[in-house]
PDB file of N, CA and C in Angstrom:
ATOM      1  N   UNK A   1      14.222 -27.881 -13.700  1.00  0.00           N
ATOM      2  CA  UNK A   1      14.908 -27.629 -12.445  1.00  0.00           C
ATOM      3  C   UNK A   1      15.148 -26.136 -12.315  1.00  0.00           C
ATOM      4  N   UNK A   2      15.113 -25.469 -11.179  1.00  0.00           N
ATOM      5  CA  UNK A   2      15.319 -24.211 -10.854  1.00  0.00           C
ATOM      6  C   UNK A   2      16.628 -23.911 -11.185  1.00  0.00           C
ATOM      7  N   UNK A   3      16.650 -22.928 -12.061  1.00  0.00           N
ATOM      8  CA  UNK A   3      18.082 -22.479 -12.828  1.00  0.00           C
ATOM      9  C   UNK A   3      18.895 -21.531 -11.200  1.00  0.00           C
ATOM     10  N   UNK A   4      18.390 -21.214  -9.929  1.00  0.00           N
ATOM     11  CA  UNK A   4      18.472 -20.123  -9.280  1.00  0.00           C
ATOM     12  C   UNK A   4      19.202 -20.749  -7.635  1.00  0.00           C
ATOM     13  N   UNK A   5      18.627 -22.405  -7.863  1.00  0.00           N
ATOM     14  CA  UNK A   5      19.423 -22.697  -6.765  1.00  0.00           C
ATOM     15  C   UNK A   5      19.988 -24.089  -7.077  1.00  0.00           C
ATOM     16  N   UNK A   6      20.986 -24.609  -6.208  1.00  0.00           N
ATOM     17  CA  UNK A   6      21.287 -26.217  -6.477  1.00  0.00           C
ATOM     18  C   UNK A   6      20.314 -26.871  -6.028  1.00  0.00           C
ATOM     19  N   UNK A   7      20.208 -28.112  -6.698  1.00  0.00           N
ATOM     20  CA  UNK A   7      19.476 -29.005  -6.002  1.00  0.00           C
ATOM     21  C   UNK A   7      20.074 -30.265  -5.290  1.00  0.00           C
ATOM     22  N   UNK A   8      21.433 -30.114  -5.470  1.00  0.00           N
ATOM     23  CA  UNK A   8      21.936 -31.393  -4.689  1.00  0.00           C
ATOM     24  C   UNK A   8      23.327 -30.855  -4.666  1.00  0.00           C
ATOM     25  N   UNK A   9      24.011 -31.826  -3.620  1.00  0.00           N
ATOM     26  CA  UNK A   9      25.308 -31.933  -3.649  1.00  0.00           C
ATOM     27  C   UNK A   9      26.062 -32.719  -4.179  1.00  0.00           C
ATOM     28  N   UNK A  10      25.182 -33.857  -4.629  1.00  0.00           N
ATOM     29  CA  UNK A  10      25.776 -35.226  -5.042  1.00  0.00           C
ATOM     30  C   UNK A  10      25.812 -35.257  -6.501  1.00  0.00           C
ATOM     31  N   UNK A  11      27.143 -35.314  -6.746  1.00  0.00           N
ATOM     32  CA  UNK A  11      27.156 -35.005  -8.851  1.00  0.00           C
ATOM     33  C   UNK A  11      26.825 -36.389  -9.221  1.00  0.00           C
ATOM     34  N   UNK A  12      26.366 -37.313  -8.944  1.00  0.00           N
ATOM     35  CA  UNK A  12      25.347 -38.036  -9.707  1.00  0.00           C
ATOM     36  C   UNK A  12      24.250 -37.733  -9.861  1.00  0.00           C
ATOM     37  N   UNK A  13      23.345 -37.028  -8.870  1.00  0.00           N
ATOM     38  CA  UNK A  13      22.022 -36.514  -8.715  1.00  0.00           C
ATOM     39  C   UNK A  13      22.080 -35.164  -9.661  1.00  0.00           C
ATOM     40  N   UNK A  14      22.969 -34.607  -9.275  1.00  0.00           N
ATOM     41  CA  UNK A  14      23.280 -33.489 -10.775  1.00  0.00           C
ATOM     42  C   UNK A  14      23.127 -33.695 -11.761  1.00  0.00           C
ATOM     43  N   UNK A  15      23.923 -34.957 -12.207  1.00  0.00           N
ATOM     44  CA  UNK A  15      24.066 -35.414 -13.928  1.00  0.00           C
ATOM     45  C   UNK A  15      22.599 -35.749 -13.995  1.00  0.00           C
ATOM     46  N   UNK A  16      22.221 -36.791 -12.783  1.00  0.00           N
ATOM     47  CA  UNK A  16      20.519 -37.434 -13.508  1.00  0.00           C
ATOM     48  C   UNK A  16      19.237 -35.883 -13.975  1.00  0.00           C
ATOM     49  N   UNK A  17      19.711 -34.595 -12.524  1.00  0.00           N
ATOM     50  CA  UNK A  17      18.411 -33.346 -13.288  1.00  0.00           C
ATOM     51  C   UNK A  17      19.118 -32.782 -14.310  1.00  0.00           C
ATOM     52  N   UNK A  18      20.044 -32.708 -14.650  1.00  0.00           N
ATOM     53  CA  UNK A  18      20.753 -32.136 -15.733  1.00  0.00           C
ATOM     54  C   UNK A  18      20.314 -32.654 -16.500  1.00  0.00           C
ATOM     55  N   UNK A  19      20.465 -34.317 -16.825  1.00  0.00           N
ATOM     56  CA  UNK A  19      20.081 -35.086 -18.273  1.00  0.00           C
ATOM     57  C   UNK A  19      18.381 -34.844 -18.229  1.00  0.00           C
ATOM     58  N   UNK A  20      17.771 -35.361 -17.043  1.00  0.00           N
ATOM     59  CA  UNK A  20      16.348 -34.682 -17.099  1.00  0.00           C
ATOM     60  C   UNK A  20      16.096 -33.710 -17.489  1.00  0.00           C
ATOM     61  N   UNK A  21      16.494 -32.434 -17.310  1.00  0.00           N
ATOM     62  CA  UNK A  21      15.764 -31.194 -17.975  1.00  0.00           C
ATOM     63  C   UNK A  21      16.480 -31.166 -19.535  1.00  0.00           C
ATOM     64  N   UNK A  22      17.541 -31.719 -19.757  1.00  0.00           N
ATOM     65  CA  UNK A  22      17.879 -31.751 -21.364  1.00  0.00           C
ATOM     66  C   UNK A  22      16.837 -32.241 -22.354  1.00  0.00           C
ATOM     67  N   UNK A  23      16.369 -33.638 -21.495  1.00  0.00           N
ATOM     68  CA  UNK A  23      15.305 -34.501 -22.431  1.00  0.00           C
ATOM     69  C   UNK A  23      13.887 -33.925 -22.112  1.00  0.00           C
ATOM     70  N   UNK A  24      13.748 -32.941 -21.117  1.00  0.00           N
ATOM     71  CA  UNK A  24      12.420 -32.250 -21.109  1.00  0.00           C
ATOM     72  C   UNK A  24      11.590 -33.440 -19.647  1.00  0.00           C
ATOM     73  N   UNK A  25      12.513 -33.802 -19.069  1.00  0.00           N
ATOM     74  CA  UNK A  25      11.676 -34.683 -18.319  1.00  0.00           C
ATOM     75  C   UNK A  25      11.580 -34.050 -16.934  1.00  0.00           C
ATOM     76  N   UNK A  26       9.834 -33.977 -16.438  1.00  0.00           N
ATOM     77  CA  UNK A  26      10.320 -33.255 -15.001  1.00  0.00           C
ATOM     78  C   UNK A  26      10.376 -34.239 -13.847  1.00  0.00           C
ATOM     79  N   UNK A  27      10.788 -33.572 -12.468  1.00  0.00           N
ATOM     80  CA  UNK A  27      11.146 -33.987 -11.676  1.00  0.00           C
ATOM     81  C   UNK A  27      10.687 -33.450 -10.407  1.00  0.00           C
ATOM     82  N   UNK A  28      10.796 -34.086  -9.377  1.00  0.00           N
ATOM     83  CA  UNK A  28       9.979 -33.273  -8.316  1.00  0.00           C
ATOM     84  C   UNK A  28      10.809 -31.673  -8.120  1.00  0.00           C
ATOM     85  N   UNK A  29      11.878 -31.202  -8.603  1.00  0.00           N
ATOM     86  CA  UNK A  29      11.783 -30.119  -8.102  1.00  0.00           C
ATOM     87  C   UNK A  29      11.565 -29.552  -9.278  1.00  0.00           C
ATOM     88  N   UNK A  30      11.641 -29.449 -10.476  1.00  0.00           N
ATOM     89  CA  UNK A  30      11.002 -28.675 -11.673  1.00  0.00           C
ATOM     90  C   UNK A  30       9.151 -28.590 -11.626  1.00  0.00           C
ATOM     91  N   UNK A  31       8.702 -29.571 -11.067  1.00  0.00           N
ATOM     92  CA  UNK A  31       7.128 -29.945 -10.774  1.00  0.00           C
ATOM     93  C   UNK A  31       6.848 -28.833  -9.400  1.00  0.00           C
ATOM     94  N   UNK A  32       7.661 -28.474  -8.371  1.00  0.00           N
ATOM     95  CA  UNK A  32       7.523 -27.850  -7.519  1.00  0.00           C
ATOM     96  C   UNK A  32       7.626 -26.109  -7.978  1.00  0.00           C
ATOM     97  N   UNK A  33       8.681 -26.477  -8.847  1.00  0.00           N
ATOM     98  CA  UNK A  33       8.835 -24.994  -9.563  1.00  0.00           C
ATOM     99  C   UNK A  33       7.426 -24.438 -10.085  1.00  0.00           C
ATOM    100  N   UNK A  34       6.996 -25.118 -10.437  1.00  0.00           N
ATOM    101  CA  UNK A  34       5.318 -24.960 -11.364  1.00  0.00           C
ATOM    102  C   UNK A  34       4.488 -24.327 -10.535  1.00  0.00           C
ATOM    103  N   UNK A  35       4.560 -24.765  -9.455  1.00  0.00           N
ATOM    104  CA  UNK A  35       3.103 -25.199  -8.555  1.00  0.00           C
ATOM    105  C   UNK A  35       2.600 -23.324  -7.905  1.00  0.00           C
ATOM    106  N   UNK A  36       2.184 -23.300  -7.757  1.00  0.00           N
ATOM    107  CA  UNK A  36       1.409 -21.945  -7.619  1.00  0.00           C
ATOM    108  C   UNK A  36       1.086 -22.178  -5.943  1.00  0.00           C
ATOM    109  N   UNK A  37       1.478 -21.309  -5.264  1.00  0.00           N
ATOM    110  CA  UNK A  37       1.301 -20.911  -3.387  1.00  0.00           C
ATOM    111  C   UNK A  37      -0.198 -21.267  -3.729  1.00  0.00           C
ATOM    112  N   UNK A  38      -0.385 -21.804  -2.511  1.00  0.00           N
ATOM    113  CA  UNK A  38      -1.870 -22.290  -1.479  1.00  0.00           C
ATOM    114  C   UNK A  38      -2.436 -20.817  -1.470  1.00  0.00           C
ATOM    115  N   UNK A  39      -3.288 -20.482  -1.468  1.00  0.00           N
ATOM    116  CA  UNK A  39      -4.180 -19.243  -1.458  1.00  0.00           C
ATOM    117  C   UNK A  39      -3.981 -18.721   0.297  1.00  0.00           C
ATOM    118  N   UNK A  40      -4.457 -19.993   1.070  1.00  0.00           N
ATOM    119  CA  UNK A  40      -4.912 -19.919   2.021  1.00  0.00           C
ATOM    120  C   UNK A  40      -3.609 -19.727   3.089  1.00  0.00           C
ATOM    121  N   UNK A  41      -2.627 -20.688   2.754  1.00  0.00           N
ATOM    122  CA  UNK A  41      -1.383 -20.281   3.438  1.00  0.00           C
ATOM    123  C   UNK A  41      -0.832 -18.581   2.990  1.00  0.00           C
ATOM    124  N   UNK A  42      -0.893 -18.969   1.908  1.00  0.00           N
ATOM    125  CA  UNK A  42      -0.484 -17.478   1.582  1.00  0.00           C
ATOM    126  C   UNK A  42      -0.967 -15.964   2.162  1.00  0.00           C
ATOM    127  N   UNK A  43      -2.474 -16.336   2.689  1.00  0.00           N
ATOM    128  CA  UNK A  43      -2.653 -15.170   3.644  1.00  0.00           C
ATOM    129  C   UNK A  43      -2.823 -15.445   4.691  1.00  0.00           C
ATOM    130  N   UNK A  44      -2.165 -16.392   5.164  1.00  0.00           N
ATOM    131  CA  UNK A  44      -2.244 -16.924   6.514  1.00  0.00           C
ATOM    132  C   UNK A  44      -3.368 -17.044   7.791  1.00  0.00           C
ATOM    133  N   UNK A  45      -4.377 -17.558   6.741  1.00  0.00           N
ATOM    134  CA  UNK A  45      -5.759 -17.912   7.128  1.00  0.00           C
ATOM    135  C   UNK A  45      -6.239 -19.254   7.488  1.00  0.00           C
ATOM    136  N   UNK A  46      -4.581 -20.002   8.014  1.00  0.00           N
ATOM    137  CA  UNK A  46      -5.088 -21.406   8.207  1.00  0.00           C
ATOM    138  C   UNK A  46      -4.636 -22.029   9.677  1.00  0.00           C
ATOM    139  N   UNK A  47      -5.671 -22.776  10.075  1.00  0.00           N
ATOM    140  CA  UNK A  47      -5.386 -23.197  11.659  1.00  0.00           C
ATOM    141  C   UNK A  47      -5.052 -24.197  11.633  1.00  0.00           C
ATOM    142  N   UNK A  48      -5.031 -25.017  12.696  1.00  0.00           N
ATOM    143  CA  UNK A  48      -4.175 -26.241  13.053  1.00  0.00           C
ATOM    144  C   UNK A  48      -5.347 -27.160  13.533  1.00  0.00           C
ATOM    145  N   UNK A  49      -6.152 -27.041  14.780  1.00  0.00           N
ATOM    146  CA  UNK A  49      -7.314 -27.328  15.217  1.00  0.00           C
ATOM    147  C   UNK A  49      -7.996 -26.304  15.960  1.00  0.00           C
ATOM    148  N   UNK A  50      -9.509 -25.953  15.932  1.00  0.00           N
ATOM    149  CA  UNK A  50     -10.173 -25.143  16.635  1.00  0.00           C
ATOM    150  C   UNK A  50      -9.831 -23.768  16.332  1.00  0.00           C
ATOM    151  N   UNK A  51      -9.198 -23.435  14.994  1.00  0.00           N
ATOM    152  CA  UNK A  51      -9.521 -22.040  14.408  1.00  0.00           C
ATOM    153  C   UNK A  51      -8.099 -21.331  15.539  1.00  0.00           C
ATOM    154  N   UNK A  52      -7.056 -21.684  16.247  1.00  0.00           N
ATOM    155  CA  UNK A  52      -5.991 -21.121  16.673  1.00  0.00           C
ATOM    156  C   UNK A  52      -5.292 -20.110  15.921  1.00  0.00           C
TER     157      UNK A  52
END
């Protein structure tokens, strides 16, 4: 889990990524943490339909 922002408001959902990242287990936002920017978004080379 991202040490930099919350991920919830709800301190049950807290305790469950808390105990998750203790036991090493990921989660969709530690899995999101990973993920490396789209190339293509990233230089903003992508259309919608018909190259707009």
């Amino acid at each position: 889990m991202g040490t930099s922002q919350r991920q919830s408001i709800a301190p049950a959902a807290l305790a469950i990524l808390e105990r998750a990242a203790a036991e090493g287990d990921s989660t969709a936002f530690s899995r999101v943490d990973e993920m490396k920017p789209c190339p293509v978004a990233e230089r903003n080379v992508y259309s919608w339909v018909g190259g707009r």
